[in-house]
C-alpha atoms as a PDB file:
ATOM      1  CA  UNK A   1       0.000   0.000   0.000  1.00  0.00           C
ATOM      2  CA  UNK A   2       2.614   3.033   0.815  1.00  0.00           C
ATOM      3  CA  UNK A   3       4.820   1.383  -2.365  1.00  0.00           C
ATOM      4  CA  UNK A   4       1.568   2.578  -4.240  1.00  0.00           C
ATOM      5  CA  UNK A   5       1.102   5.228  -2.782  1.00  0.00           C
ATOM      6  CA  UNK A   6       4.877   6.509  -3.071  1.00  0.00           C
ATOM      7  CA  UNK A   7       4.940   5.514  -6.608  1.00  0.00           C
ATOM      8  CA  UNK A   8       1.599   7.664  -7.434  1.00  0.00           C
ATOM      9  CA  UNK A   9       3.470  10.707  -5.769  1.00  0.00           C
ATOM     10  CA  UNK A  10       6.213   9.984  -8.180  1.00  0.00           C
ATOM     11  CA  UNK A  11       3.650  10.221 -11.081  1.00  0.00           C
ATOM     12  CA  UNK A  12       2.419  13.353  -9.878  1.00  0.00           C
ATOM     13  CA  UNK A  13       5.048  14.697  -9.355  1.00  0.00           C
ATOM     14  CA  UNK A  14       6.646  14.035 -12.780  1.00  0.00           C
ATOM     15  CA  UNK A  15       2.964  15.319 -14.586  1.00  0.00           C
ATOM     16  CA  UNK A  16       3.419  18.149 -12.704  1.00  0.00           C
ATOM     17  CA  UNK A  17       6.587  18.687 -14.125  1.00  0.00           C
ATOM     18  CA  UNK A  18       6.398  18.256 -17.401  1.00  0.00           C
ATOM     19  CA  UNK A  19       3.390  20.667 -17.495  1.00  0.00           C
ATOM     20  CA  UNK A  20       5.396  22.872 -15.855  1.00  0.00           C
ATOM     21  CA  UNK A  21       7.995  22.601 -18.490  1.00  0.00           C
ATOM     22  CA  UNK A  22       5.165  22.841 -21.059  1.00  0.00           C
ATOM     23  CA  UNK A  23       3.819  26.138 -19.592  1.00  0.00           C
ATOM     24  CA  UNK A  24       7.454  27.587 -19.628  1.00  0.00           C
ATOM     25  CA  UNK A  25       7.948  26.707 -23.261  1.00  0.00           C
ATOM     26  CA  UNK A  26       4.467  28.105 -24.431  1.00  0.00           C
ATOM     27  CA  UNK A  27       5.110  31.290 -22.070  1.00  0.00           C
ATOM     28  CA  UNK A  28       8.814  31.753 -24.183  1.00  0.00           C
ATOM     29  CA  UNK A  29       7.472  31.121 -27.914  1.00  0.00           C
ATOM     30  CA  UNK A  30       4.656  33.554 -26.892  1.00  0.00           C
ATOM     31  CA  UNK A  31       7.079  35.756 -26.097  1.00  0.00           C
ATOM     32  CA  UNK A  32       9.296  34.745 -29.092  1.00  0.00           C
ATOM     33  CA  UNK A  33       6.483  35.505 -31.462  1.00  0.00           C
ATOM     34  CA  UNK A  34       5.991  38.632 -30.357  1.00  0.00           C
ATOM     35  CA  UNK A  35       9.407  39.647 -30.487  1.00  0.00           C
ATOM     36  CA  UNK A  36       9.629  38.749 -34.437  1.00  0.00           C
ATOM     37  CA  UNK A  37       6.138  40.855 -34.682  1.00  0.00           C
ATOM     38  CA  UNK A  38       7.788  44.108 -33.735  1.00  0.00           C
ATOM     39  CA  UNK A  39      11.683  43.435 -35.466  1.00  0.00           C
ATOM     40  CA  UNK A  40       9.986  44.334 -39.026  1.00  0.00           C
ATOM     41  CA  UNK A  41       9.017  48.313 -37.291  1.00  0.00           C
ATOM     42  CA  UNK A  42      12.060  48.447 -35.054  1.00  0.00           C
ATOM     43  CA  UNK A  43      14.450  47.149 -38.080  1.00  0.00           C
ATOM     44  CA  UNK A  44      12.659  50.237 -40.114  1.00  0.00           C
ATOM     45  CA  UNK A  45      13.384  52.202 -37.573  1.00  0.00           C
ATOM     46  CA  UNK A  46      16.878  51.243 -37.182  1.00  0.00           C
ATOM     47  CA  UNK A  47      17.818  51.436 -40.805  1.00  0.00           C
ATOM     48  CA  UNK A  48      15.683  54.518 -42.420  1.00  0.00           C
ATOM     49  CA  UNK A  49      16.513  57.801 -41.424  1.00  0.00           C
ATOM     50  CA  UNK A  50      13.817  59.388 -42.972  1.00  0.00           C
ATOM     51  CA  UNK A  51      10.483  60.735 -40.974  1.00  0.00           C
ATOM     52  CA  UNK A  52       8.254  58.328 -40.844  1.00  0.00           C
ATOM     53  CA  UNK A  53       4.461  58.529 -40.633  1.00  0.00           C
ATOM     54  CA  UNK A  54       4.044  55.855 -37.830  1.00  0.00           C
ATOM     55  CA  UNK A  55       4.317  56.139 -34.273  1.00  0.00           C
ATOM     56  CA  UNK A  56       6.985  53.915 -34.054  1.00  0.00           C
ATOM     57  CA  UNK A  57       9.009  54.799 -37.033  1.00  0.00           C
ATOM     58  CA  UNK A  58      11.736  57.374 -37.647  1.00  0.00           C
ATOM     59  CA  UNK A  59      15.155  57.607 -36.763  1.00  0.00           C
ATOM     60  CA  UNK A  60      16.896  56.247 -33.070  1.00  0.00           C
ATOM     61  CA  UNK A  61      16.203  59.198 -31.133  1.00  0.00           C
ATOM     62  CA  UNK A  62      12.678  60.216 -32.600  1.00  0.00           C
ATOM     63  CA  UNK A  63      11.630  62.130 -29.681  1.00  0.00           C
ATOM     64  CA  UNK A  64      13.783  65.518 -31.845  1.00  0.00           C
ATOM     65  CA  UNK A  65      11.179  64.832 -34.638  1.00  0.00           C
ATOM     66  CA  UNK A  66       7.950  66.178 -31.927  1.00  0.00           C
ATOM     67  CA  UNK A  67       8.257  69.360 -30.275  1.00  0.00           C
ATOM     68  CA  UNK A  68       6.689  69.022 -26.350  1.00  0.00           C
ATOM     69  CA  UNK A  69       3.084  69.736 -26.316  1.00  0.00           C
ATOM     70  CA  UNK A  70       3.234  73.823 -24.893  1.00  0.00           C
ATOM     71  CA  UNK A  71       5.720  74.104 -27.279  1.00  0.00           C
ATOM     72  CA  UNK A  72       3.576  72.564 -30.386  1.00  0.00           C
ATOM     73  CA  UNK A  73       0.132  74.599 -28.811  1.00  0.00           C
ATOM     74  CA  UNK A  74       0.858  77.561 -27.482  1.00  0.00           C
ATOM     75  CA  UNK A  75      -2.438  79.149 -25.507  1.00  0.00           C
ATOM     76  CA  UNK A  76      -2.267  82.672 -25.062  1.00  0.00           C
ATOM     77  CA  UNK A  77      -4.881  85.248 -23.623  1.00  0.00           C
ATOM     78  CA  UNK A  78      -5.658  88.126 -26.272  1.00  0.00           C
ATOM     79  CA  UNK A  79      -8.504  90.185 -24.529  1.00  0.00           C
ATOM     80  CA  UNK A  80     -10.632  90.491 -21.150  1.00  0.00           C
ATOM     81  CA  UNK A  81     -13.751  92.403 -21.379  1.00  0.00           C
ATOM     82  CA  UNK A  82     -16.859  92.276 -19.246  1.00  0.00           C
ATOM     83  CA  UNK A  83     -18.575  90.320 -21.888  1.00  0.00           C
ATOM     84  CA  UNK A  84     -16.498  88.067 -22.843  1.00  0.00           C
ATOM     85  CA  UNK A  85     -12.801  86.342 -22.885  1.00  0.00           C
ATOM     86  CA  UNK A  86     -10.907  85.875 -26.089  1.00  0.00           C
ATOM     87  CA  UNK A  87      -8.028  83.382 -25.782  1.00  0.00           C
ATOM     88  CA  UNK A  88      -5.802  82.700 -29.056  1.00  0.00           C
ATOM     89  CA  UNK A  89      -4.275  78.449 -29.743  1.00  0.00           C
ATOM     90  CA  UNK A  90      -1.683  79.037 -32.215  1.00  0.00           C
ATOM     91  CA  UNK A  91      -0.589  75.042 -33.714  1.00  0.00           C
ATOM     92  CA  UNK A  92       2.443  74.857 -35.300  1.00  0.00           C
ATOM     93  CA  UNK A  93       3.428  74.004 -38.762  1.00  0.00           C
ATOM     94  CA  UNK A  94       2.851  70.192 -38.556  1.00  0.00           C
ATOM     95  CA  UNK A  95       0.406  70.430 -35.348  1.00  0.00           C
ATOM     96  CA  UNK A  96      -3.737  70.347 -35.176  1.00  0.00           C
ATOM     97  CA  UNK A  97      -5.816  70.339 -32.757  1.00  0.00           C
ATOM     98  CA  UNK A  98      -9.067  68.194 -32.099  1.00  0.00           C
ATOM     99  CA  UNK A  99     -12.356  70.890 -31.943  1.00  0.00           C
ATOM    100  CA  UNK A 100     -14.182  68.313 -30.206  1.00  0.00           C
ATOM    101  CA  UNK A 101     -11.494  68.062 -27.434  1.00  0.00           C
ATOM    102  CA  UNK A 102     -11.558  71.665 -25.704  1.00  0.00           C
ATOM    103  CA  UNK A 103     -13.341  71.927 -22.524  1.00  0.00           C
ATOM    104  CA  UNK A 104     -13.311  74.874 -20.256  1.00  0.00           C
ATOM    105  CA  UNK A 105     -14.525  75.452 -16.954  1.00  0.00           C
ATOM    106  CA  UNK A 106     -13.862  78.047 -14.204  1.00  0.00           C
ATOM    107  CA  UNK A 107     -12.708  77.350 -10.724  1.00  0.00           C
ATOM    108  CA  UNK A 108     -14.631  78.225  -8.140  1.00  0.00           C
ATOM    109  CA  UNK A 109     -17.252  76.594 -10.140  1.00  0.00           C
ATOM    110  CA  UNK A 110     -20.171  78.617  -9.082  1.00  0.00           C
ATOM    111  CA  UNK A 111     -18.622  81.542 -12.159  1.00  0.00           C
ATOM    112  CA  UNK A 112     -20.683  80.605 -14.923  1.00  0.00           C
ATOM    113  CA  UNK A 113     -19.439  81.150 -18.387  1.00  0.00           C
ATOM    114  CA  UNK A 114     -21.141  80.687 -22.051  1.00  0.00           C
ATOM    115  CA  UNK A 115     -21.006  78.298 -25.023  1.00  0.00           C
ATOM    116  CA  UNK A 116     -17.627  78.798 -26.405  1.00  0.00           C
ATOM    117  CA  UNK A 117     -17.434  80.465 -29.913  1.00  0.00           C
ATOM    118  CA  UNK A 118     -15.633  77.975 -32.131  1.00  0.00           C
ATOM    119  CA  UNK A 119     -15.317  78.899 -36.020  1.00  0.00           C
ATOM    120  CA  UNK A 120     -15.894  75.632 -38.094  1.00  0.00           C
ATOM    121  CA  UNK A 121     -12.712  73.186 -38.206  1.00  0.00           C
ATOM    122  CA  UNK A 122     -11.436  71.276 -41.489  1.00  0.00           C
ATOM    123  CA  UNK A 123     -12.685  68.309 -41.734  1.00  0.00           C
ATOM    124  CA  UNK A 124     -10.053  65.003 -41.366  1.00  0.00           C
ATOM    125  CA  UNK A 125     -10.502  61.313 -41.314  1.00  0.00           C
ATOM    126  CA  UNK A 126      -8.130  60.695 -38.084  1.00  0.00           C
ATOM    127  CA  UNK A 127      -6.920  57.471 -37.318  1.00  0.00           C
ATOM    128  CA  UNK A 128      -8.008  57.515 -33.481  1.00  0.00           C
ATOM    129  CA  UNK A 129     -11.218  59.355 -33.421  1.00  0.00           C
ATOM    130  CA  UNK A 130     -12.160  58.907 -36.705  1.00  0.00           C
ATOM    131  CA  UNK A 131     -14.237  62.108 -39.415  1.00  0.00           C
ATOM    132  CA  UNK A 132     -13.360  65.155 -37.003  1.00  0.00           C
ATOM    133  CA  UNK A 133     -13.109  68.779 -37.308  1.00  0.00           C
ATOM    134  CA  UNK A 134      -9.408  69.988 -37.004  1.00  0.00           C
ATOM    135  CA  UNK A 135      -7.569  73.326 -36.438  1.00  0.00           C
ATOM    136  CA  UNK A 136      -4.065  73.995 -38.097  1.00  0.00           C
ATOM    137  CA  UNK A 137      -2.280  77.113 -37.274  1.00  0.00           C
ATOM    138  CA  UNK A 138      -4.435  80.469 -35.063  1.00  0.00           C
ATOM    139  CA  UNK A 139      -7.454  79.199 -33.617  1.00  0.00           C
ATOM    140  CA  UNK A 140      -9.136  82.280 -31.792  1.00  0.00           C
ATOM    141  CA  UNK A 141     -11.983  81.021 -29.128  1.00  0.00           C
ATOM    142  CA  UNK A 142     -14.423  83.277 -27.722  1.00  0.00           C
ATOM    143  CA  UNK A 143     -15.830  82.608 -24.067  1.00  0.00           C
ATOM    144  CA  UNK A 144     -19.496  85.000 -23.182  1.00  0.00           C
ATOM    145  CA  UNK A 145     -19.553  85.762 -19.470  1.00  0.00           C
ATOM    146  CA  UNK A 146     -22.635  86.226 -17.336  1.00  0.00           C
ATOM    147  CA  UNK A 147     -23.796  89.368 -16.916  1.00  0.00           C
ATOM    148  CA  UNK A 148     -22.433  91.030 -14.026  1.00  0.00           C
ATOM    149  CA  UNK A 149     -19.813  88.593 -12.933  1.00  0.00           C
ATOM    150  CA  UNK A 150     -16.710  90.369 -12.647  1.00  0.00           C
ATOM    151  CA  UNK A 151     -15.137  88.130 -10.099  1.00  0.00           C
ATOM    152  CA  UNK A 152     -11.764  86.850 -10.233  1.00  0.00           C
ATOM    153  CA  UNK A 153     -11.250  83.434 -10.921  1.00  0.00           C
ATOM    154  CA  UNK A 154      -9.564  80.696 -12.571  1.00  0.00           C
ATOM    155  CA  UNK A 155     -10.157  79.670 -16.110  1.00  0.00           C
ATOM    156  CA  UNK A 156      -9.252  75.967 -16.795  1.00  0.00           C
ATOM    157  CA  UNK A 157      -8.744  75.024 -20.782  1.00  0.00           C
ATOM    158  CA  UNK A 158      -8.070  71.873 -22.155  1.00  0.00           C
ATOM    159  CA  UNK A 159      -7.033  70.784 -25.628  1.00  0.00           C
ATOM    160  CA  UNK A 160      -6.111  67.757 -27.551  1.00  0.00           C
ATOM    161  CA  UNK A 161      -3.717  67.699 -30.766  1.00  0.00           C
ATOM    162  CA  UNK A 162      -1.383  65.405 -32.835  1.00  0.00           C
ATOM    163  CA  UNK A 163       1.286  65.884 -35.021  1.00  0.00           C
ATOM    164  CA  UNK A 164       1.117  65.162 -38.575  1.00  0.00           C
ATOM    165  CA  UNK A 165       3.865  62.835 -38.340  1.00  0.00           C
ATOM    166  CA  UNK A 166       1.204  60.369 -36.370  1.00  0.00           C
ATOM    167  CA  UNK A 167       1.953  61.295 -32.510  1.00  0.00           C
ATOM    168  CA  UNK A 168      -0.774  61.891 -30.594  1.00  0.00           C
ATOM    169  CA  UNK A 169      -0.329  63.901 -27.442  1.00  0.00           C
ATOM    170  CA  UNK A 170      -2.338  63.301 -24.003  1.00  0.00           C
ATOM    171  CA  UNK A 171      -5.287  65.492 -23.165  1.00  0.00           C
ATOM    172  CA  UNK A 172      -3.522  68.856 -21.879  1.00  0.00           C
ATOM    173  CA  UNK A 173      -4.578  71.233 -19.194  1.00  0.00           C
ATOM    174  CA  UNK A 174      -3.642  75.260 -18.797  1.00  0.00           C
ATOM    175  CA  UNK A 175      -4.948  77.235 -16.335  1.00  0.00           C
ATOM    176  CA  UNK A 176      -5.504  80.769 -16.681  1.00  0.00           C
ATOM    177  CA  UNK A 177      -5.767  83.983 -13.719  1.00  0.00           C
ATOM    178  CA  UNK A 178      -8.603  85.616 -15.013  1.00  0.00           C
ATOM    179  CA  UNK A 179      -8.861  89.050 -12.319  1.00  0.00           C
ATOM    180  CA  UNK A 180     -10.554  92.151 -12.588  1.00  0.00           C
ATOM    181  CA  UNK A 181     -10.615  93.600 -15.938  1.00  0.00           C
ATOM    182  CA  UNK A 182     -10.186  97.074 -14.927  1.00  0.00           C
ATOM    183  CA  UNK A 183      -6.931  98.519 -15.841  1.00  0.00           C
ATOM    184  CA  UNK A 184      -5.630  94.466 -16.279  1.00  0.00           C
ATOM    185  CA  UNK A 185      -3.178  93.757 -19.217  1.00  0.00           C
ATOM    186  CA  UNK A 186      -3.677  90.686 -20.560  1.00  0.00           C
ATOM    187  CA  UNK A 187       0.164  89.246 -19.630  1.00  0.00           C
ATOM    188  CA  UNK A 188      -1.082  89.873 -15.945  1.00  0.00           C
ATOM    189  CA  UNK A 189      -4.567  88.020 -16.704  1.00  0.00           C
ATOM    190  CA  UNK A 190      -3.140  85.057 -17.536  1.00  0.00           C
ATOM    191  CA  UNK A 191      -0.310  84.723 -14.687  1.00  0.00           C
ATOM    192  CA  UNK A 192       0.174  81.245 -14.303  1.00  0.00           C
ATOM    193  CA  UNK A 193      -1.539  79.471 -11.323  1.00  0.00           C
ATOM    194  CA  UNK A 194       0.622  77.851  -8.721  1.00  0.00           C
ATOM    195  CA  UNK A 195      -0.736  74.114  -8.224  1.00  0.00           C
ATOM    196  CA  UNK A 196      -2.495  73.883  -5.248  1.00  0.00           C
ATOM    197  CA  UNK A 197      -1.911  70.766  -2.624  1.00  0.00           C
ATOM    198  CA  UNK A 198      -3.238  67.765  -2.244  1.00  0.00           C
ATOM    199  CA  UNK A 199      -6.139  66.252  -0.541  1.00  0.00           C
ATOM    200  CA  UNK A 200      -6.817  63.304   0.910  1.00  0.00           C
ATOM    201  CA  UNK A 201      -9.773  62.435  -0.923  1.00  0.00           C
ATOM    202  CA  UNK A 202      -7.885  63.157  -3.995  1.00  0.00           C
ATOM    203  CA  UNK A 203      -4.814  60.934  -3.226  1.00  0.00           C
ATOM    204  CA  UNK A 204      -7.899  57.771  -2.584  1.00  0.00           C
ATOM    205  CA  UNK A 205      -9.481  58.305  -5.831  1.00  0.00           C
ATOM    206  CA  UNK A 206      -6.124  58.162  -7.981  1.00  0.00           C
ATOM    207  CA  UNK A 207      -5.506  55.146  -5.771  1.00  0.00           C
ATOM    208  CA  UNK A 208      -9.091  53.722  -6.010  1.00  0.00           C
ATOM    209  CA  UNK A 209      -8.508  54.718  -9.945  1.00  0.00           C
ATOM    210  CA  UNK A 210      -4.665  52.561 -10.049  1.00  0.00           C
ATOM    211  CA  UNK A 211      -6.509  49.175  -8.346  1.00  0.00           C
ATOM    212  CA  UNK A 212      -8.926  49.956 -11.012  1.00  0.00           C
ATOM    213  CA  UNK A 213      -6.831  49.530 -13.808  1.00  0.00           C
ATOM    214  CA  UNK A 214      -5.427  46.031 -12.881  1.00  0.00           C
ATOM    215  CA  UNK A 215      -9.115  44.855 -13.864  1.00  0.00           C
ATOM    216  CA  UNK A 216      -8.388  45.818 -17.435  1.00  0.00           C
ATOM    217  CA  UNK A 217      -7.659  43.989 -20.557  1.00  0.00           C
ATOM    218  CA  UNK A 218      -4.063  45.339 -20.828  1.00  0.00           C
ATOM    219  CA  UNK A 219      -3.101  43.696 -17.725  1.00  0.00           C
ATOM    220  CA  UNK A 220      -4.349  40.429 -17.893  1.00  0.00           C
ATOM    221  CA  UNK A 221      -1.121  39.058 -20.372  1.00  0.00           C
ATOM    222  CA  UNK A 222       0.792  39.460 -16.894  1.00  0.00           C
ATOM    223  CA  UNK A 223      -1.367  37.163 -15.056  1.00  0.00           C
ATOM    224  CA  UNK A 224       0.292  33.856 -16.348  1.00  0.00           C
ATOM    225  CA  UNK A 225       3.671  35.383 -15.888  1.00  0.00           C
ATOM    226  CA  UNK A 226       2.516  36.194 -12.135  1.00  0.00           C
ATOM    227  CA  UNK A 227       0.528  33.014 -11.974  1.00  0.00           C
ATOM    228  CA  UNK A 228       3.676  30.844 -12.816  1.00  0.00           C
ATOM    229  CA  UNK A 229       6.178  32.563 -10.598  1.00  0.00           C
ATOM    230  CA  UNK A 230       3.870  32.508  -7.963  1.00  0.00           C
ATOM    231  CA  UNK A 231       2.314  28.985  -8.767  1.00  0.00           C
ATOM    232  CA  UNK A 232       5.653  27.478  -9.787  1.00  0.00           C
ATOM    233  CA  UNK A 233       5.811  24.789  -7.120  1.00  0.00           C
ATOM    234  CA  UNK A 234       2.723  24.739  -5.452  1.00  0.00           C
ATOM    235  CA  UNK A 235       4.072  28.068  -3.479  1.00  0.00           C
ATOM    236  CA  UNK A 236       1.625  29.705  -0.787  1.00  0.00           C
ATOM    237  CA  UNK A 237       1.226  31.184   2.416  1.00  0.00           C
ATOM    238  CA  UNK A 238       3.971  33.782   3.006  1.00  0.00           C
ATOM    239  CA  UNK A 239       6.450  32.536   0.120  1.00  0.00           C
ATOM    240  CA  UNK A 240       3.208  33.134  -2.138  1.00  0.00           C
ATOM    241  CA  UNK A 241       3.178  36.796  -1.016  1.00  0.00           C
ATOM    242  CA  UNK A 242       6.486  37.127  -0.812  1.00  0.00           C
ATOM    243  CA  UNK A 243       7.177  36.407  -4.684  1.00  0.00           C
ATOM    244  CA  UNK A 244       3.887  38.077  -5.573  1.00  0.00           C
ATOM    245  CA  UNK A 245       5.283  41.273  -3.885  1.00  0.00           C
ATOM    246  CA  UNK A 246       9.046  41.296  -5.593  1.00  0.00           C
ATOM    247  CA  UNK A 247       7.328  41.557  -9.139  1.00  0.00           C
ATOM    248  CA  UNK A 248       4.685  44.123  -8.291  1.00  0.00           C
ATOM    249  CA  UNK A 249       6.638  46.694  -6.352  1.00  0.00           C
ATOM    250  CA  UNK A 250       9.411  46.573  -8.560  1.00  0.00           C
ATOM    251  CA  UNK A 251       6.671  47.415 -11.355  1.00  0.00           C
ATOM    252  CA  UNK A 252       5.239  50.227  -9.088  1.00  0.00           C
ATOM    253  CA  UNK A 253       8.502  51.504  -8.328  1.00  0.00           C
ATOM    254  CA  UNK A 254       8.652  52.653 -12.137  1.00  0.00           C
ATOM    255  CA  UNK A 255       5.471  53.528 -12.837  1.00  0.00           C
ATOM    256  CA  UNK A 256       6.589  55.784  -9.788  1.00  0.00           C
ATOM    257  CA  UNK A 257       9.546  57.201 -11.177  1.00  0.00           C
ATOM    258  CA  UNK A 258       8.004  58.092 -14.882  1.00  0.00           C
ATOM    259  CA  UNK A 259       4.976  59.680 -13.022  1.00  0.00           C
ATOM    260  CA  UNK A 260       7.632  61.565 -11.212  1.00  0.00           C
ATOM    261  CA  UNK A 261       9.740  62.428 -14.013  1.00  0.00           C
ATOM    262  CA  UNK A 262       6.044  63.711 -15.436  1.00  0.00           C
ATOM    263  CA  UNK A 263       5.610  65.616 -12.517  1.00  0.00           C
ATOM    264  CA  UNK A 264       8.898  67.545 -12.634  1.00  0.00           C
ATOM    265  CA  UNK A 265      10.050  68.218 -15.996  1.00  0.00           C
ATOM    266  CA  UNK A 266       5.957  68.148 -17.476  1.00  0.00           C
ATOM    267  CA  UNK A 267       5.555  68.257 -21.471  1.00  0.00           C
ATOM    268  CA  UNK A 268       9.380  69.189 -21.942  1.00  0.00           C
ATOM    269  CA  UNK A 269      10.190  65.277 -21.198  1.00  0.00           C
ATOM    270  CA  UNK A 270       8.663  64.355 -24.071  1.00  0.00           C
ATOM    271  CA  UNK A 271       7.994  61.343 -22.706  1.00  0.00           C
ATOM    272  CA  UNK A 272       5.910  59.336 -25.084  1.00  0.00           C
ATOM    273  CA  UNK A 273       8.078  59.824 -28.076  1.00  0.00           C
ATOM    274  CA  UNK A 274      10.708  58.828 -26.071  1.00  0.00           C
ATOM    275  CA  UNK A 275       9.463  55.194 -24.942  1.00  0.00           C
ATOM    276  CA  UNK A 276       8.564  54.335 -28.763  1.00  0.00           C
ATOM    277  CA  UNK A 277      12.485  54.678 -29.688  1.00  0.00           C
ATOM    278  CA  UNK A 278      14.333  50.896 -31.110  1.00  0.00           C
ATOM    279  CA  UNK A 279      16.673  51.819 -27.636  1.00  0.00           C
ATOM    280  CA  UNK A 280      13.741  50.996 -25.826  1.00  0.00           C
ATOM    281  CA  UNK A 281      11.108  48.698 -27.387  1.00  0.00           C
ATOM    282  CA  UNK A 282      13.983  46.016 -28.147  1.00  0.00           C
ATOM    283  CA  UNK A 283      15.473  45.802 -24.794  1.00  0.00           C
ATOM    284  CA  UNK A 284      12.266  45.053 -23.312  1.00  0.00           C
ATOM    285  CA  UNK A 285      11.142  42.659 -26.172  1.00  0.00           C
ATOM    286  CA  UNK A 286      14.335  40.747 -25.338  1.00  0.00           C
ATOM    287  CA  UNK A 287      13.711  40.921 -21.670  1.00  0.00           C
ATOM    288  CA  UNK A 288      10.162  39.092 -22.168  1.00  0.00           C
ATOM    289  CA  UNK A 289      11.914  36.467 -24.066  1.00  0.00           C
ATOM    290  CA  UNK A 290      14.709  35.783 -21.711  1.00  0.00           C
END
C-alpha cells in the first residue's frame, strides 16, 4: 500500500513537471512571437533615417522629430472684457488640434461662463477618433460671461492635438488667472496658477482609480507570468506573497519614477516619443523572451 502510494506521488510529481515545463515553453514562444512581430518596425526604424508617418518609425532618437506639447500649442490670452474672454491656440506648422477636445470650466465653479465660440474646423478622417473637425495654425476662441460677474477666478482650458507625423499627445490642461478687468493687461490676466496641494480624498481616488486599472484587458497578459512565478511549485502562504510582492513593487517603483519624471520636468520630457524609440522597445522585447 505506501509502495503505491509513493509511486503515485512519483507520477504526480513528474505530470506536474512536465506541465510545468510545457507552460514555460508556451510562455517563451509567446514571447518569441511577439518579439519577431515588432523586429519588421524596429528594423525600419533602425535602418531609415527618414520621418516616418508611424508612431513607431523614424530615426533612433525620434523624440527631436515632436516638439513638447506647450511648445507645439501655445495658448495665449488676447482680450478680457466684461462680456467676454478671447483666448488665441496658435498650432504649429505640422500640429492640429481636435475641436471636439476643448473643454473649459472656471474654478470656483459657481462663475458661470457661455457656449464657447468655435469657427468651423477642417474636416479630417483621423486614425483615433475617426471624421473630425481639425484646427491647423491660429485658432481664436471666444468665451461670453454672465452678466455682471466680474469676479476673479480661474479659467481651466483643455485641448487635444497630434502631429502630422502620427503622434498623438495626451489630453492637456492650462490654467488661466482671469482678475478684474479694470486697468488688467492681458500678460497679468493670464499669470500662471501655482498648483495647489493635495487632498486626501484626492490621493484615494487616484488610488481607487490605479486598483482599477489592474481589472483591465491590458493587464491580464501578466497574469500567467505572475501566476507561474507565484504557482511554480505549489508556493503559498507567506512565500506566495512574498514572490507576488518582488514583481509588483518593482513594477510600481517605475510607474513611480516616470509619473515623477512627469511631474517635474511636465511636457518638456517628451515622454511618449521617447518610450517608442528601437533603444527601448527592443530591450524590453528581449527581456520578455529571456
Amino acid at each position: 500500500m505506501l509502495q503505491t502510494s509513493s509511486q503515485q506521488a512519483a507520477k504526480h510529481s513528474v505530470i506536474m513537471r512536465r506541465l510545468s515545463r510545457f507552460e514555460t515553453a508556451m510562455r517563451r514562444l509567446l514571447c518569441l512571437m511577439l518579439l519577431i512581430l515588432a523586429l519588421p518596425a524596429s528594423a525600419a526604424g533602425l535602418l531609415d533615417s527618414r520621418p516616418s508617418p508611424t508612431l513607431g518609425g523614424g530615426t533612433l532618437d525620434n523624440s527631436k522629430d515632436f516638439l513638447p506639447v506647450r511648445q507645439a500649442f501655445q495658448l495665449s490670452l488676447i482680450e478680457t472684457t466684461p462680456e467676454s474672454i478671447k483666448l488665441r491656440l496658435v498650432a504649429t506648422d505640422g500640429y492640429y488640434l481636435y475641436r471636439h477636445r476643448f473643454q473649459f470650466r472656471t474654478e470656483p465653479a459657481d462663475i458661470g461662463l457661455g457656449q464657447a465660440q468655435l469657427p468651423k474646423g477642417e474636416q479630417k478622417h483621423d486614425e483615433y477618433f475617426g471624421d473630425v473637425e481639425v484646427y491647423h495654425g491660429i485658432l481664436d476662441i471666444d468665451l461670453p460671461r454672465k452678466p455682471g460677474e466680474q469676479r476673479p477666478f480661474t479659467l481651466v482650458v483643455t485641448y487635444q492635438g497630434c502631429a502630422d507625423k502620427g503622434l498623438c499627445y495626451p489630453p492637456e490642461t492650462e490654467r488661466l488667472s482671469i482678475g478684474d478687468v479694470t486697468g488688467s493687461s492681458p500678460e497679468a490676466l493670464a499669470a500662471p496658477v501655482s498648483a495647489s496641494s493635495w487632498s486626501w480624498k484626492e490621493i484615494a481616488l487616484f488610488f481607487l482609480a490605479g486598483l482599477g486599472l489592474t481589472f483591465t484587458p491590458c493587464v491580464l497578459p501578466m497574469l500567467p507570468i505572475l501566476s507561474g512565478v507565484v504557482l511554480r511549485g505549489k508556493v503559498g502562504g507567506l512565500r506566495g506573497l512574498s514572490l507576488s510582492l518582488a514583481y509588483v513593487l518593482p513594477m510600481a517603483a517605475c510607474f513611480a519614477l516616470l509619473g515623477a519624471l512627469m511631474g517635474m520636468f511636465g511636457a518638456s520630457l517628451n515622454l511618449q516619443a521617447r518610450l517608442q524609440s528601437a533603444w527601448v522597445l527592443v530591450p524590453f522585447s528581449a527581456f520578455f523572451v529571456i
